[in-house]
Protein backbone atom coordinates (compact mmCIF):
# COMPACT_ATOMS: atom_id res chain seq x y z
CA UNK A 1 104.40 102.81 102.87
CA UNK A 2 104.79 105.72 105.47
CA UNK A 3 108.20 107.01 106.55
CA UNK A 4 109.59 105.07 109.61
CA UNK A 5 108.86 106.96 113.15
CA UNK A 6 111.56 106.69 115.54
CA UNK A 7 110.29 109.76 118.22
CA UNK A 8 111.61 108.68 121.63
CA UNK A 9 108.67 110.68 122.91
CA UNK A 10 106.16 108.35 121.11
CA UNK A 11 107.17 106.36 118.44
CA UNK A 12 103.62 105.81 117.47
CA UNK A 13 103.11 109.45 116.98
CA UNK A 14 102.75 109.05 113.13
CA UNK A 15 100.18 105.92 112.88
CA UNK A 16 96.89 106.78 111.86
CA UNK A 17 94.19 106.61 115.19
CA UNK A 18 94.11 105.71 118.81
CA UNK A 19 93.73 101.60 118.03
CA UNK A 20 96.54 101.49 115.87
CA UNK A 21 99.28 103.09 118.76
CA UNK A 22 96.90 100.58 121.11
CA UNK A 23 97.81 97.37 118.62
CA UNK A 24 101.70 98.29 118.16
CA UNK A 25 102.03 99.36 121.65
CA UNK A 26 100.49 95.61 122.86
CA UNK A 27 102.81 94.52 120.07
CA UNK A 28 106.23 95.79 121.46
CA UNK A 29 105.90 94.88 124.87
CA UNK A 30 105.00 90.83 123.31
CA UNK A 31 108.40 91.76 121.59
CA UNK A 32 110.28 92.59 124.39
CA UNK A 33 110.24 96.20 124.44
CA UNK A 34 112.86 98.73 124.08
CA UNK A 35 113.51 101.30 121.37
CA UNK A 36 111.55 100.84 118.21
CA UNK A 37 110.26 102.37 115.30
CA UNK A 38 106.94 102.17 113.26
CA UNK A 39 105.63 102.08 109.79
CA UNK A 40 102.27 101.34 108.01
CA UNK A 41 103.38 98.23 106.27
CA UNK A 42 99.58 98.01 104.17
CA UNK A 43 96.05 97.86 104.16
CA UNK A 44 94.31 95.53 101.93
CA UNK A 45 90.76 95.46 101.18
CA UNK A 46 89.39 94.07 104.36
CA UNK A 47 89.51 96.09 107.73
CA UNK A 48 92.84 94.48 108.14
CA UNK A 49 95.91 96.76 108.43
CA UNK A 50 99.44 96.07 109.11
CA UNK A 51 102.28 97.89 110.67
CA UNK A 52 106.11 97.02 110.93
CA UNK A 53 107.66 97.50 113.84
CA UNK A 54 111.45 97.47 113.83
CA UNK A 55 113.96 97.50 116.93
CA UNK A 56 117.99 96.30 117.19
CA UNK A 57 116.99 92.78 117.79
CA UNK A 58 114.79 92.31 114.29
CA UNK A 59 111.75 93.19 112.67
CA UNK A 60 107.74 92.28 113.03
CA UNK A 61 104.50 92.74 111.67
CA UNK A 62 101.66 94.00 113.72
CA UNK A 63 98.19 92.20 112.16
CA UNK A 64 95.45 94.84 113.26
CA UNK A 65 91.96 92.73 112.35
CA UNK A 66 89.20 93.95 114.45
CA UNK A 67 87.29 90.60 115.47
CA UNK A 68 83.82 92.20 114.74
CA UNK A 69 84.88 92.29 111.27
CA UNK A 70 87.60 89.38 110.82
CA UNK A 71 88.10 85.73 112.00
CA UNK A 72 91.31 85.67 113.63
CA UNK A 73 90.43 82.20 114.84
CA UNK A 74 90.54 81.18 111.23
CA UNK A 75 94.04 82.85 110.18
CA UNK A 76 95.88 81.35 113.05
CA UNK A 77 94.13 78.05 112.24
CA UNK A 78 95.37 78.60 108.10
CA UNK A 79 98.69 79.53 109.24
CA UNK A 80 99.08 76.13 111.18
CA UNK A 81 97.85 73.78 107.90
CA UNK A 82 100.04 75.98 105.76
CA UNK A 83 103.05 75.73 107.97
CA UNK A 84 102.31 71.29 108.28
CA UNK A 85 102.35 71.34 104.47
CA UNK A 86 105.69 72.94 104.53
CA UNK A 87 104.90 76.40 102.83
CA UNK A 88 106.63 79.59 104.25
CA UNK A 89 103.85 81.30 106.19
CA UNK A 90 104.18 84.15 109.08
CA UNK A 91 104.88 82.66 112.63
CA UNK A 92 102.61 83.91 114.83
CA UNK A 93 104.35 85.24 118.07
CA UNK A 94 101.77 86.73 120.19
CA UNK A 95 97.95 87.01 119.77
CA UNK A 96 95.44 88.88 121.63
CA UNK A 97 92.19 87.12 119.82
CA UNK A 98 89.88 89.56 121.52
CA UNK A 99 91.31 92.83 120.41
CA UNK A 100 92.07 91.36 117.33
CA UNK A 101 96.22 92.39 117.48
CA UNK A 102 98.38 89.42 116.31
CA UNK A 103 102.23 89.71 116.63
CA UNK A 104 103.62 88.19 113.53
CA UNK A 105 107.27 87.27 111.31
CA UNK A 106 108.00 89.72 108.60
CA UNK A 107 108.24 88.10 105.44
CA UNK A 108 109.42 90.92 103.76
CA UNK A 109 108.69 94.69 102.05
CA UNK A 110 108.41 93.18 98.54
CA UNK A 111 105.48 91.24 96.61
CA UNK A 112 105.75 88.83 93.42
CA UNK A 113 103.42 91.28 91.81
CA UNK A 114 106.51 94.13 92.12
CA UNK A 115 109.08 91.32 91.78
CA UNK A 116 107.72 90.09 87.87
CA UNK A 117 107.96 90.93 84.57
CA UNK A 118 107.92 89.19 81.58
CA UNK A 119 111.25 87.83 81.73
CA UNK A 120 111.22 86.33 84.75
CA UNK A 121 107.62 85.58 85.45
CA UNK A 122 107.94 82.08 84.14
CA UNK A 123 110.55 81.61 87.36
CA UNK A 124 108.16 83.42 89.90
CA UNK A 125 105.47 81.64 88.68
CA UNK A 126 106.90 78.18 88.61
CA UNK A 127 107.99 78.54 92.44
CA UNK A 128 104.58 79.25 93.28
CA UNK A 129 102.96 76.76 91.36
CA UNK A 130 105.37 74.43 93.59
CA UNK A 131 103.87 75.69 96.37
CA UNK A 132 100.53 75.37 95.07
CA UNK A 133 100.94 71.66 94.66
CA UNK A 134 102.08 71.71 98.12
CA UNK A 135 99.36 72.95 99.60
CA UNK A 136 96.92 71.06 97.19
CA UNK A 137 98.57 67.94 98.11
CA UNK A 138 98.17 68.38 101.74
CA UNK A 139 94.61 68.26 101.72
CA UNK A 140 92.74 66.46 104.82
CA UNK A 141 88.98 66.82 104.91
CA UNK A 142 86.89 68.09 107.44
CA UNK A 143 89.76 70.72 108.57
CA UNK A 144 88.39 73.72 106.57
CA UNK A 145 84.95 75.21 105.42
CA UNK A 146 84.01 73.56 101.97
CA UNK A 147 83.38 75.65 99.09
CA UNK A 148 79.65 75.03 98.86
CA UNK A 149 77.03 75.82 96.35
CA UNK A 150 75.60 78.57 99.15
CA UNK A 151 78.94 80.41 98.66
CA UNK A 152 79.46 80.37 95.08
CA UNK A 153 76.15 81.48 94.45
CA UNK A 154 76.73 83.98 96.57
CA UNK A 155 79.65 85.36 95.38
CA UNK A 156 78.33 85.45 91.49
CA UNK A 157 75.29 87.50 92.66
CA UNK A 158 77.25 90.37 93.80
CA UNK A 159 78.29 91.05 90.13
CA UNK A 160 74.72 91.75 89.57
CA UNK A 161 73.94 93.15 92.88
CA UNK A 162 77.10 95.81 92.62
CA UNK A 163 78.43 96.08 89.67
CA UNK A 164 75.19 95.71 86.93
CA UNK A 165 73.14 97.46 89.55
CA UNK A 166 74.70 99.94 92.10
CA UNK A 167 77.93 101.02 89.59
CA UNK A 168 76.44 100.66 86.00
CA UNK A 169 72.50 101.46 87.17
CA UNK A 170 71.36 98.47 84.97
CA UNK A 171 68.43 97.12 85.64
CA UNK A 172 68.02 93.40 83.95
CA UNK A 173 65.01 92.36 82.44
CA UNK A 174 63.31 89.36 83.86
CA UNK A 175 64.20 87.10 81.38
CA UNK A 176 67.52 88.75 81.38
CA UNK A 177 67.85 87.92 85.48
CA UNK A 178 66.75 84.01 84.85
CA UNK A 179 69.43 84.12 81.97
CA UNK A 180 72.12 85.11 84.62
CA UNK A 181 70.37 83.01 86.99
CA UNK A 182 71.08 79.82 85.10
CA UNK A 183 74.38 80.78 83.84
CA UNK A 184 75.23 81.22 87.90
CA UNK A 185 73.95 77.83 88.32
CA UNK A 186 75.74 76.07 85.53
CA UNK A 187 79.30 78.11 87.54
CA UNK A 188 78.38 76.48 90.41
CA UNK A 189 78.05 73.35 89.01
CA UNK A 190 80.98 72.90 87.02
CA UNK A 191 82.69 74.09 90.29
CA UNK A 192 81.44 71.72 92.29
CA UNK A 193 82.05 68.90 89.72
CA UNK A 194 85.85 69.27 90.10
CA UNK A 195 88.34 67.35 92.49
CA UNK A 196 88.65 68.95 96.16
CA UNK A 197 91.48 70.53 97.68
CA UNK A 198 92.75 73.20 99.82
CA UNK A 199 91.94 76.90 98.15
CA UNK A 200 93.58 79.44 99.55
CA UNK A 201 90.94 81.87 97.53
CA UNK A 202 93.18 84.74 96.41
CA UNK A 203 96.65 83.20 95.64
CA UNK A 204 98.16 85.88 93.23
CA UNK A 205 101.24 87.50 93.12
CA UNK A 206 100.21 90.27 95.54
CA UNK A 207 99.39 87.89 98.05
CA UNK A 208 103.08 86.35 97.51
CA UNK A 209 105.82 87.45 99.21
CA UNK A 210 109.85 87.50 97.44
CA UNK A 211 112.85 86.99 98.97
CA UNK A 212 113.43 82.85 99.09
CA UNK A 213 113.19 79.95 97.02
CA UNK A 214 109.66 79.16 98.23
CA UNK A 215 106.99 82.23 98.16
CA UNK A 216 105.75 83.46 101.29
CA UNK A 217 102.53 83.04 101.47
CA UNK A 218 99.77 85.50 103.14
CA UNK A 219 96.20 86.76 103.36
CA UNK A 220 94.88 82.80 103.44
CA UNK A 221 92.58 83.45 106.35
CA UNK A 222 89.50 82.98 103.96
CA UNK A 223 90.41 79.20 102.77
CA UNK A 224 88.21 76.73 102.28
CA UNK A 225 88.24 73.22 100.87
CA UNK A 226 87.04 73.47 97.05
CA UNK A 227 87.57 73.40 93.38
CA UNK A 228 91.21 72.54 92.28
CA UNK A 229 91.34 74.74 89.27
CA UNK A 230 90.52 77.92 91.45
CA UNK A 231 93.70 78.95 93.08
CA UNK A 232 95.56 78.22 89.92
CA UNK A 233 93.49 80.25 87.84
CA UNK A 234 93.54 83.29 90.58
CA UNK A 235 97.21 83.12 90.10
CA UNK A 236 97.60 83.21 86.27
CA UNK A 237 94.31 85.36 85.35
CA UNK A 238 95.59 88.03 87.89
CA UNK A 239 93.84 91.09 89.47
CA UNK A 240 96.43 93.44 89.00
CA UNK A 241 98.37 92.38 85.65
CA UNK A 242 97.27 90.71 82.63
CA UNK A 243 99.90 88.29 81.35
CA UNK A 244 100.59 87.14 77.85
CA UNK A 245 98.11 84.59 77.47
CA UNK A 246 100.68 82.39 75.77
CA UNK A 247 102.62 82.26 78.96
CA UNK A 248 99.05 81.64 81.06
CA UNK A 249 98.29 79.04 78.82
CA UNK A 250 101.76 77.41 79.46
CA UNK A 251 102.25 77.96 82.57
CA UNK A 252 98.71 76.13 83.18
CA UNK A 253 99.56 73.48 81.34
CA UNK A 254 102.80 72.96 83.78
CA UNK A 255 100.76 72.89 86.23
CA UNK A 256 98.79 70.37 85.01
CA UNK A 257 101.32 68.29 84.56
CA UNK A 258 102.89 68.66 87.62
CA UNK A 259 99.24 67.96 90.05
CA UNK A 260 99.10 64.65 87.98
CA UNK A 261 102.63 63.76 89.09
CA UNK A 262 101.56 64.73 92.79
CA UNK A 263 98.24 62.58 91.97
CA UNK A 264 95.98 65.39 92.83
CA UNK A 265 92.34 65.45 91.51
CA UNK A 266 92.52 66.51 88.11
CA UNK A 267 91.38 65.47 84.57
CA UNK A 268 93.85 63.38 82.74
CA UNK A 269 93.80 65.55 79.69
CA UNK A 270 94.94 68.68 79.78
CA UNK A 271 92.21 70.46 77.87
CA UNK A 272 89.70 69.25 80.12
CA UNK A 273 91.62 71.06 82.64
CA UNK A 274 92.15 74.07 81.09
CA UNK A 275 88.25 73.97 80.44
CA UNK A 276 87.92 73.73 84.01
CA UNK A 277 90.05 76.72 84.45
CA UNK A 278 88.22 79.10 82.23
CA UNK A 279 84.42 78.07 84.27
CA UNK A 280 86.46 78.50 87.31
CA UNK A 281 88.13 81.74 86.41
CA UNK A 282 84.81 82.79 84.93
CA UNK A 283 82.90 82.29 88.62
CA UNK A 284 85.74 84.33 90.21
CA UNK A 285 85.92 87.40 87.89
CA UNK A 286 82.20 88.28 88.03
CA UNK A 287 82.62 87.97 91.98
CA UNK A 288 85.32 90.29 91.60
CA UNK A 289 83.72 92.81 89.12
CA UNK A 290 80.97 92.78 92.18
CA UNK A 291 83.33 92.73 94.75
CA UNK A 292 85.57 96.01 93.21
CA UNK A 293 82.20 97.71 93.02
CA UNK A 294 81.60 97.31 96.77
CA UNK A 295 84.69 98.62 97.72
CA UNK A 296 84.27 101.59 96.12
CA UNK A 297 80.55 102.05 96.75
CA UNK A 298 80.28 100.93 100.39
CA UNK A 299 84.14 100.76 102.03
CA UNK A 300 85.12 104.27 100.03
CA UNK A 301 87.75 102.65 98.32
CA UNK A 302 87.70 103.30 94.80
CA UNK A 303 91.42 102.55 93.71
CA UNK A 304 90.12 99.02 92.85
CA UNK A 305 87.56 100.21 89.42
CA UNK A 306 90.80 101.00 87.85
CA UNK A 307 91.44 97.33 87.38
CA UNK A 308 87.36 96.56 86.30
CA UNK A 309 88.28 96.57 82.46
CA UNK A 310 90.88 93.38 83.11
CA UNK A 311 88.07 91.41 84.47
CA UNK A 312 85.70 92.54 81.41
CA UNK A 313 88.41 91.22 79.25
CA UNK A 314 89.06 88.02 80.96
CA UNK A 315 84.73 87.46 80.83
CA UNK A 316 84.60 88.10 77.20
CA UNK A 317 88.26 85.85 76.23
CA UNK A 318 85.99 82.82 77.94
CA UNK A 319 82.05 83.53 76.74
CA UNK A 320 82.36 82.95 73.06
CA UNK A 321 84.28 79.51 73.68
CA UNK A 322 81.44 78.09 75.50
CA UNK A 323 77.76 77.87 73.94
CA UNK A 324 75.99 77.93 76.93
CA UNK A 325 77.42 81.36 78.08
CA UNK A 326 75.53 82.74 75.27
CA UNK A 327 73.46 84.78 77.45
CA UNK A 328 76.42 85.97 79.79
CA UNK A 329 77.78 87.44 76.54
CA UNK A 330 74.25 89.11 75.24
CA UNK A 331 74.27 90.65 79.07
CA UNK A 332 77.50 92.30 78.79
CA UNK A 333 77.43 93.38 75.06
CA UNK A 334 74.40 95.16 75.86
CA UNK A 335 75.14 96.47 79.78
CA UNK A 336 78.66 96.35 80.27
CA UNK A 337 80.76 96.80 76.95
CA UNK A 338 79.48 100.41 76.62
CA UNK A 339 79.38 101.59 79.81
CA UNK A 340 82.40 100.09 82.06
């Protein structure tokens, strides 16, 4: 985060181009106006960006989401089914939709992810699995996108598209390609076979916010109505930490437990769900071994290959429990193992 700017010349001096001093500008006078100060609160791996602006009367978030690139529509819509379940979500204050500014409630400088170790990660983690089960639970169809076949097939192929092909320079036989092909297919279908909820689609501890009893809850604008293992699997197989998997294993099994209390759609035993878990997990990491490749090879962002091997080692924990990921395994002993 950038030091605060409080020049009572131009307190946007220090922010980084014209439409970020155009988005906090907008934002202060929504907020009243008067003396302020500015900092880069993050960027994220979209063409989002976020700055804090800070004055006597409180503090605020400044969403900067250029509407060419992001659907705004969809994060104000989110933040409203999030809020009716109950879950701690920013307030939107003011939104200019076409200029893609939204005027938003600071939830705080500090993440789960910097908030947990191994101490107290069965705490952090048990307060957002309540959540979880929250938002799960509040479920009405027809209000958000489903999680279609279309989309998971399309988010397994960019493993092969970006990270076997553009980062590694593999090129896959063609039995090789109809190997992955049906091993993509047999993802989709496992997903698709599972009870449907609300996904938020990248619940982790970076994308959950300290500071209360109840997490608060951001970066949902991409949620969709889909698998029920997937959100708890993106919160316990994480992008940015790899926990003992003693404690994942637990802390799924709580979970487990605690969606059949809420009668949510999941199997009655608990292996069967954990099952469900590792083809769930196993869809997401090879999207996100395709997705980190993007981001460094097309958005210049290359921070996110230093966290490629995790998702290597996640692939290979599930392969070898599952016969018919044979061929996922013979892809990556021969292309990835060596080279990654």
């Amino acid at each position: 985060m950038s030091s605060m700017s409080s020049d009572p010349a131009d307190p946007t001096a220090s922010l980084p181009d014209a439409r970020a001093r155009d988005a906090v500008r907008w934002a202060v006078s929504c907020a009243g106006g008067g003396p302020f100060a500015t900092a880069v609160a993050s960027a994220d791996a979209s063409f989002r960006r976020y700055f804090r602006i800070s004055s006597a009367s409180g503090t605020w978030i400044v969403m900067d989401a250029p509407p060419e690139h992001e659907d705004n529509d969809a994060f104000v819509h989110v933040a409203g089914l999030m809020r009716d379940a109950g879950l701690r979500v920013p307030e939107i204050h003011a939104a200019d939709l076409d200029r893609g500014f939204l005027l938003i409630s600071d939830l705080g400088t500090r993440t789960y992810l910097q908030a947990m170790n191994e101490d107290n990660a069965a705490d952090y983690f048990g307060r957002a699995g309540e959540a979880l089960i929250r938002w799960q639970g509040a479920t009405r169809p027809g209000t958000l996108p489903e999680y279609d076949r279309a989309l998971l097939l399309r988010e397994t192929g960019l493993f092969a598209e970006w990270f076997l092909g553009r980062h590694l320079g593999v090129i896959l036989t063609d039995d090789e390609r109809a190997a992955l092909n049906a091993v993509e297919d047999l993802l989709a279908d496992r997903a698709l076979a599972q009870g449907r909820v609300y996904v938020h689609r990248d619940y982790m501890p970076r994308n959950l916010m300290d500071g209360a009893d109840a997490p608060g809850i951001i970066d949902f604008q991409d949620a969709v109505i889909g698998p029920v293992s997937y959100d708890a699997v993106s919160l316990y197989r994480d992008a940015f930490v790899s926990w003992p998997p003693g404690l994942v294993a637990d802390g799924l099994g709580q979970l487990h437990e605690r969606a059949c209390a809420a009668g949510l759609p999941v199997p009655a035993a608990r292996g069967d769900f954990l099952a469900d878990c590792d083809w769930m997990g196993l869809q997401r990491h090879l999207k996100v071994l395709g997705i980190f490749a993007r981001l460094t090879l097309r958005d210049g962002k290359p921070r996110y290959l230093a966290d490629t091997p995790r998702f290597i080692d996640y692939v290979m924990q599930v392969v070898p429990r599952y016969p018919e990921l044979a061929p996922l395994r013979a892809i990556f002993e021969r292309h990835v193992l060596s080279r990654a």
